[in-house]
N, C-alpha and C. Protein backbone atom coordinates (compact mmCIF):
# COMPACT_ATOMS: atom_id res chain seq x y z
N UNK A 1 2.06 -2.85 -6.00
CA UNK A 1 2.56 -2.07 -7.10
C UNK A 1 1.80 -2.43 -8.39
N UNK A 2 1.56 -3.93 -8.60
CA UNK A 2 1.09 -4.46 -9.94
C UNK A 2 -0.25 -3.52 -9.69
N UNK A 3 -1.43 -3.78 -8.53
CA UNK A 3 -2.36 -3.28 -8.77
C UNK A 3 -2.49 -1.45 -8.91
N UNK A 4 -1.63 -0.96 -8.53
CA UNK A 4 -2.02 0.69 -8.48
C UNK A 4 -1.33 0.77 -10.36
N UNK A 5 -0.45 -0.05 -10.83
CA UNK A 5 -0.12 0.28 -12.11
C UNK A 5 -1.13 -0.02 -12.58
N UNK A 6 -2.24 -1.01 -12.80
CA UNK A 6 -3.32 -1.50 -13.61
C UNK A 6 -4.27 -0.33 -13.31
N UNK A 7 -4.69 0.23 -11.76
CA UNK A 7 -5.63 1.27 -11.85
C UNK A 7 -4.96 2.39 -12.42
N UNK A 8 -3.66 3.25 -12.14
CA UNK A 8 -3.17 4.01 -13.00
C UNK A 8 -3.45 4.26 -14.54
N UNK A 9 -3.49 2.91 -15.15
CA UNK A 9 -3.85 1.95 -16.62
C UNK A 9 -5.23 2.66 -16.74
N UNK A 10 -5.88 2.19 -15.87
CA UNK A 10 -7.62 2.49 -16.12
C UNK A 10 -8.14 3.43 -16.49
N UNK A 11 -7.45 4.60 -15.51
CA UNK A 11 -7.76 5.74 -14.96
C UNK A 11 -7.63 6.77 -16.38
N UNK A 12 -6.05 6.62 -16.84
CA UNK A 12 -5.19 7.14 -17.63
C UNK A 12 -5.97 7.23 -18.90
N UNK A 13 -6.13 6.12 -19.11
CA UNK A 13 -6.98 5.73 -20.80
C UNK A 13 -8.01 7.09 -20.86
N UNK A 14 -9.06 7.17 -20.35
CA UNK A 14 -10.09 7.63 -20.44
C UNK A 14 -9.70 9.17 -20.46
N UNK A 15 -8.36 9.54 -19.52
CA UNK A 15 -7.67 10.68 -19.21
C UNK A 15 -7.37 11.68 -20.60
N UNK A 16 -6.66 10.41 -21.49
CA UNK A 16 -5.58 10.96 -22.55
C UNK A 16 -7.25 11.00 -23.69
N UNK A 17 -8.05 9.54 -23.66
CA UNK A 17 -9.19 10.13 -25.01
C UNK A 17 -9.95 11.45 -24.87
N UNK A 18 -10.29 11.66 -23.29
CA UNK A 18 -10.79 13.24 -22.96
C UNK A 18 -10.31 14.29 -23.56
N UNK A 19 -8.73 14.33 -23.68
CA UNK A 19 -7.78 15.25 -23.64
C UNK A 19 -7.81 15.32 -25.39
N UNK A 20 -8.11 13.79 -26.43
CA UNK A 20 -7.81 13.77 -28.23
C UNK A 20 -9.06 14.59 -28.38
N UNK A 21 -10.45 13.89 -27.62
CA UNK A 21 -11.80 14.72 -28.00
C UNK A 21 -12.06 15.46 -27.92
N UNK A 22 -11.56 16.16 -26.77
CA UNK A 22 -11.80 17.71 -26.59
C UNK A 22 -10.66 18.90 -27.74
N UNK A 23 -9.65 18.21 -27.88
CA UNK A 23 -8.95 18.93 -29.07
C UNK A 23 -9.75 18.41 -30.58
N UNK A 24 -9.92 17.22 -30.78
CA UNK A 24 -10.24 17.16 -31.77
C UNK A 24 -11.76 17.87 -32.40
N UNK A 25 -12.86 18.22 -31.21
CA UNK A 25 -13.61 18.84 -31.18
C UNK A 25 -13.62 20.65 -31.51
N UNK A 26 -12.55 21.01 -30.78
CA UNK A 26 -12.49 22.53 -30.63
C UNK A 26 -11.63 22.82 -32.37
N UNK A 27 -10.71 21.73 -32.54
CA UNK A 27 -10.28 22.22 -33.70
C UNK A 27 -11.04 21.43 -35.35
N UNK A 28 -11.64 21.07 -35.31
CA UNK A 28 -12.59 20.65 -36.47
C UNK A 28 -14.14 20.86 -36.34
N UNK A 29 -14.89 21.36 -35.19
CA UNK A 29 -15.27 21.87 -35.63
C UNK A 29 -15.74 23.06 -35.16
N UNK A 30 -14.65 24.36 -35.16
CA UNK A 30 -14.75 25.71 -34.72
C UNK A 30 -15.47 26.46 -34.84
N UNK A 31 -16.06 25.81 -36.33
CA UNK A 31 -16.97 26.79 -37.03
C UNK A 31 -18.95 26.69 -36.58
N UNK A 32 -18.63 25.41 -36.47
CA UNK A 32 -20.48 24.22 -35.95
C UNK A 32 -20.14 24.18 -34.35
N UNK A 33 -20.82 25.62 -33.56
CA UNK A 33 -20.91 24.87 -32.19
C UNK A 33 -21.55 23.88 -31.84
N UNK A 34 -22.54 23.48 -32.79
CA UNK A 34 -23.45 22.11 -32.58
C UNK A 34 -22.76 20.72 -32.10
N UNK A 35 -22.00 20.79 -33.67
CA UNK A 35 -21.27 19.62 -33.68
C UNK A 35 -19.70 19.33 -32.27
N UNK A 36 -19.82 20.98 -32.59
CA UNK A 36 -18.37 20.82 -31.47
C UNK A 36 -19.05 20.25 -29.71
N UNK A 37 -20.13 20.95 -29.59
CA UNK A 37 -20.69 20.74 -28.14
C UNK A 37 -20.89 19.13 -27.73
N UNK A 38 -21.69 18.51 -28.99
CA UNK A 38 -21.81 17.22 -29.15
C UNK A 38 -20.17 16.49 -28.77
N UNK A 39 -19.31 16.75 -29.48
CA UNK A 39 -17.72 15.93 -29.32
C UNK A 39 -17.61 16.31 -27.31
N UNK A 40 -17.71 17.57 -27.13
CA UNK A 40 -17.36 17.82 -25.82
C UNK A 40 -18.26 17.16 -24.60
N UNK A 41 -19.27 16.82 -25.32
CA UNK A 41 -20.13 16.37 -24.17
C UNK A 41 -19.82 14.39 -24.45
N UNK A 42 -19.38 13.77 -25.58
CA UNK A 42 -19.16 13.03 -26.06
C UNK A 42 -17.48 12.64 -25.22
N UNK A 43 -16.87 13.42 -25.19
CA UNK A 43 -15.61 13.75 -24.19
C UNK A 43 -15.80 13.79 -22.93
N UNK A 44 -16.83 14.23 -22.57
CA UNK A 44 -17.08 14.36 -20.78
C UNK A 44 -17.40 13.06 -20.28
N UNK A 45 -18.54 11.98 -21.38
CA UNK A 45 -19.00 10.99 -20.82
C UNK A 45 -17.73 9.48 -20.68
N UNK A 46 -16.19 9.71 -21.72
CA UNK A 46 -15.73 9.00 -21.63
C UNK A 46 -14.79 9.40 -19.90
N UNK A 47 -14.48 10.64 -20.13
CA UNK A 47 -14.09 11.27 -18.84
C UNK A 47 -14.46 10.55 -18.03
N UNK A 48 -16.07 10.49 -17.46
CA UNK A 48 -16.65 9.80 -16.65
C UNK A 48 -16.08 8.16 -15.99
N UNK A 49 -16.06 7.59 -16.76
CA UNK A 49 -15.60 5.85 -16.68
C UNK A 49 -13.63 6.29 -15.85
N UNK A 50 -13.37 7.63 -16.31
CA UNK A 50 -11.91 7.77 -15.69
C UNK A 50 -12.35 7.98 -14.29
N UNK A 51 -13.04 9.09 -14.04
CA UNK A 51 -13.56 9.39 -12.20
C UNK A 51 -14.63 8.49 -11.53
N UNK A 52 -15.16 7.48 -12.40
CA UNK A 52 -15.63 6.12 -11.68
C UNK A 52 -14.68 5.18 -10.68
N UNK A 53 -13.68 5.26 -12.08
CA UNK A 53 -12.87 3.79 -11.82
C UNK A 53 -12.00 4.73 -10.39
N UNK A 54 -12.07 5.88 -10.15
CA UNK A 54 -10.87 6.49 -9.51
C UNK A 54 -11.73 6.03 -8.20
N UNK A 55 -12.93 6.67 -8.48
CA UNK A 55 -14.06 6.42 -7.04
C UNK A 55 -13.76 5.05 -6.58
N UNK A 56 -13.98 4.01 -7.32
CA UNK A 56 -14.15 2.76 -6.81
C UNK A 56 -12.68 2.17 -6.30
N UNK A 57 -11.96 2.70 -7.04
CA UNK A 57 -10.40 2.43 -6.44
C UNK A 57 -9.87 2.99 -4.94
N UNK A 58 -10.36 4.05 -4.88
CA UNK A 58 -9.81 5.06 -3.75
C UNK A 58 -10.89 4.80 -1.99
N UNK A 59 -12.42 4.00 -2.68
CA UNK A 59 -13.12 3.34 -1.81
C UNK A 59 -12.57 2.38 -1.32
N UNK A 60 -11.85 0.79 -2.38
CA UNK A 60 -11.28 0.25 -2.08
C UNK A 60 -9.95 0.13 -1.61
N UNK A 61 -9.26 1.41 -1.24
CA UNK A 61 -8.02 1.13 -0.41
C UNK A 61 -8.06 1.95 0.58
N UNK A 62 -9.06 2.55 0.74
CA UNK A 62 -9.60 3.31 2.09
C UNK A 62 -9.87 2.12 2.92
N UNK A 63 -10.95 1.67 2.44
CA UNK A 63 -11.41 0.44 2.93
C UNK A 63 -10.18 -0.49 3.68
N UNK A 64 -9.65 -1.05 3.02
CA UNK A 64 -8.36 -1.83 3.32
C UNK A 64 -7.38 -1.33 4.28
N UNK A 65 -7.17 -0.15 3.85
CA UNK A 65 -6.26 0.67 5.19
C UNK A 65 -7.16 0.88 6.60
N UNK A 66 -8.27 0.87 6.37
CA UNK A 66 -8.70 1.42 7.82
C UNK A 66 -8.92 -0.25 8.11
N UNK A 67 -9.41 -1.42 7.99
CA UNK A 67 -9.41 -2.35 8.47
C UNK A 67 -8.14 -3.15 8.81
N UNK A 68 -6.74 -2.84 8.31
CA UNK A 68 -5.63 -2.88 8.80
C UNK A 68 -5.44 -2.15 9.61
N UNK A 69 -5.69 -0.68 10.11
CA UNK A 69 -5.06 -0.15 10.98
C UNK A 69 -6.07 -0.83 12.16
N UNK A 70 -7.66 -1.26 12.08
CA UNK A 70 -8.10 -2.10 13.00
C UNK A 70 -7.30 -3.33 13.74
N UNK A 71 -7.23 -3.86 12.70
CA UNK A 71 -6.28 -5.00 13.00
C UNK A 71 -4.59 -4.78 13.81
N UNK A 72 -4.08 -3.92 13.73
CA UNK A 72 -2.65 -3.91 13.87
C UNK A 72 -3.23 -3.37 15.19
N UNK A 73 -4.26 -2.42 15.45
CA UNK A 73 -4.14 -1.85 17.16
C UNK A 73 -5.47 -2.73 17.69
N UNK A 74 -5.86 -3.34 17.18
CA UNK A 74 -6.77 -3.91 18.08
C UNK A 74 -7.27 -3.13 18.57
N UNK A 75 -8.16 -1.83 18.01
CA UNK A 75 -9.30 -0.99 18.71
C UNK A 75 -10.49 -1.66 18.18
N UNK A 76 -11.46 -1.94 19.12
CA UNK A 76 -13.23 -2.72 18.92
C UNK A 76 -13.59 -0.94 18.14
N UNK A 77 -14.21 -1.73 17.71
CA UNK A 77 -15.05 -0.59 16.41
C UNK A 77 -15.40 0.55 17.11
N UNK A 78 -16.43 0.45 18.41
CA UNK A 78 -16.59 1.59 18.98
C UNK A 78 -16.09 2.22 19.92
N UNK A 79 -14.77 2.05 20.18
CA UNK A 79 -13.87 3.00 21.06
C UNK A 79 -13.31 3.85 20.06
N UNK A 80 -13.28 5.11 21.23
CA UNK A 80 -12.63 5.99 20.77
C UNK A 80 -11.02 6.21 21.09
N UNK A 81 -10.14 6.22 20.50
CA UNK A 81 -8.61 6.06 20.92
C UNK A 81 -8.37 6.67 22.50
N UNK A 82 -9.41 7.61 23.05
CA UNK A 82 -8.43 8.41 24.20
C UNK A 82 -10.14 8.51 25.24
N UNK A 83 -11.02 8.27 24.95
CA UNK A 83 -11.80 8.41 25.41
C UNK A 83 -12.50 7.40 26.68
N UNK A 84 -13.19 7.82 27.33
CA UNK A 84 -13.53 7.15 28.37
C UNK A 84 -13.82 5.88 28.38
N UNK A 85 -14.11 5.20 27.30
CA UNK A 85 -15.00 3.96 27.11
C UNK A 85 -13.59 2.94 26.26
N UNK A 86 -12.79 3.60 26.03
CA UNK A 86 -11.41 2.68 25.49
C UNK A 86 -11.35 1.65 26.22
N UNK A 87 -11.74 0.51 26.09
CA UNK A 87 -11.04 -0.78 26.83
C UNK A 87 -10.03 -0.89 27.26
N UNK A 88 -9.11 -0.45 26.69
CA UNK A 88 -7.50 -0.45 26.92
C UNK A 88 -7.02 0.29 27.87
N UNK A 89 -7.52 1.61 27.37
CA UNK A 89 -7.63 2.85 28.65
C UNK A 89 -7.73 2.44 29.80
N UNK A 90 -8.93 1.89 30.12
CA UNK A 90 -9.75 1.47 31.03
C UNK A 90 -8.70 0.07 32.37
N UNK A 91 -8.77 -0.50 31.64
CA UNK A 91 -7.67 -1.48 31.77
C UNK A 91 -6.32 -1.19 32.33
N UNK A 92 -5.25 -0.57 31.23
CA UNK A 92 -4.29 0.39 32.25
C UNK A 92 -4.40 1.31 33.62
N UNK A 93 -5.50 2.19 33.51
CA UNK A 93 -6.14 3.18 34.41
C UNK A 93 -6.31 2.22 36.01
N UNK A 94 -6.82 0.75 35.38
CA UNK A 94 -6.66 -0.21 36.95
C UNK A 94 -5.78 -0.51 36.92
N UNK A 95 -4.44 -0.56 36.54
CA UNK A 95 -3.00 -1.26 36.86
C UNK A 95 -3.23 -2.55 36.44
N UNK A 96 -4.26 -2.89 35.82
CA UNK A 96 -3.97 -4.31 35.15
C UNK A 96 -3.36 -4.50 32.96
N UNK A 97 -2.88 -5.91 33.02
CA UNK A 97 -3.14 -5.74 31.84
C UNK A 97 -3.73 -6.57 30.92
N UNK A 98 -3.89 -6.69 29.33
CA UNK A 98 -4.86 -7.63 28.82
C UNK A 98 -4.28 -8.37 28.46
């Protein structure tokens, strides 16, 4: 819980300054698309550091879940759950067990 609130934290920040720059852009300066394009593109790059941190977060608990679900069934990396080469399969299929 502590950690998905801290990435929530991360994520969020960059979320809500996207959301001040891009208003504060469109409404000061309406008149200078120059200046306004500059704030928006100035807005996109903090954006960025929000869909980094999301990337690297969502790698790391992918990660973690699929090497737990390794662990809890004890499938070897290259079996396939139902397929011919399953150890386990294989094993039951002779009436023995492991």
């Amino acid at each position: 819980m502590l950690e998905s609130f801290i990435s929530y934290a991360v994520r969020g920040g960059p979320r809500i300054a996207f959301g001040a720059m891009l208003t504060r852009a469109g409404y000061k300066y309406n008149t200078n698309p120059v200046k306004a394009f500059k704030g928006v593109a100035q807005a996109a790059t903090v954006n960025e550091v929000s869909w980094g941190s999301w990337l690297l977060d969502v790698t790391q608990k992918s990660a973690r879940n699929e090497l737990e679900f390794r662990r809890q069934d004890k499938i070897a990396p290259g079996d396939v759950p139902f397929g011919v080469s399953n150890s386990q399969l294989v094993t039951l299929e002779q009436g023995g067990t492991q």
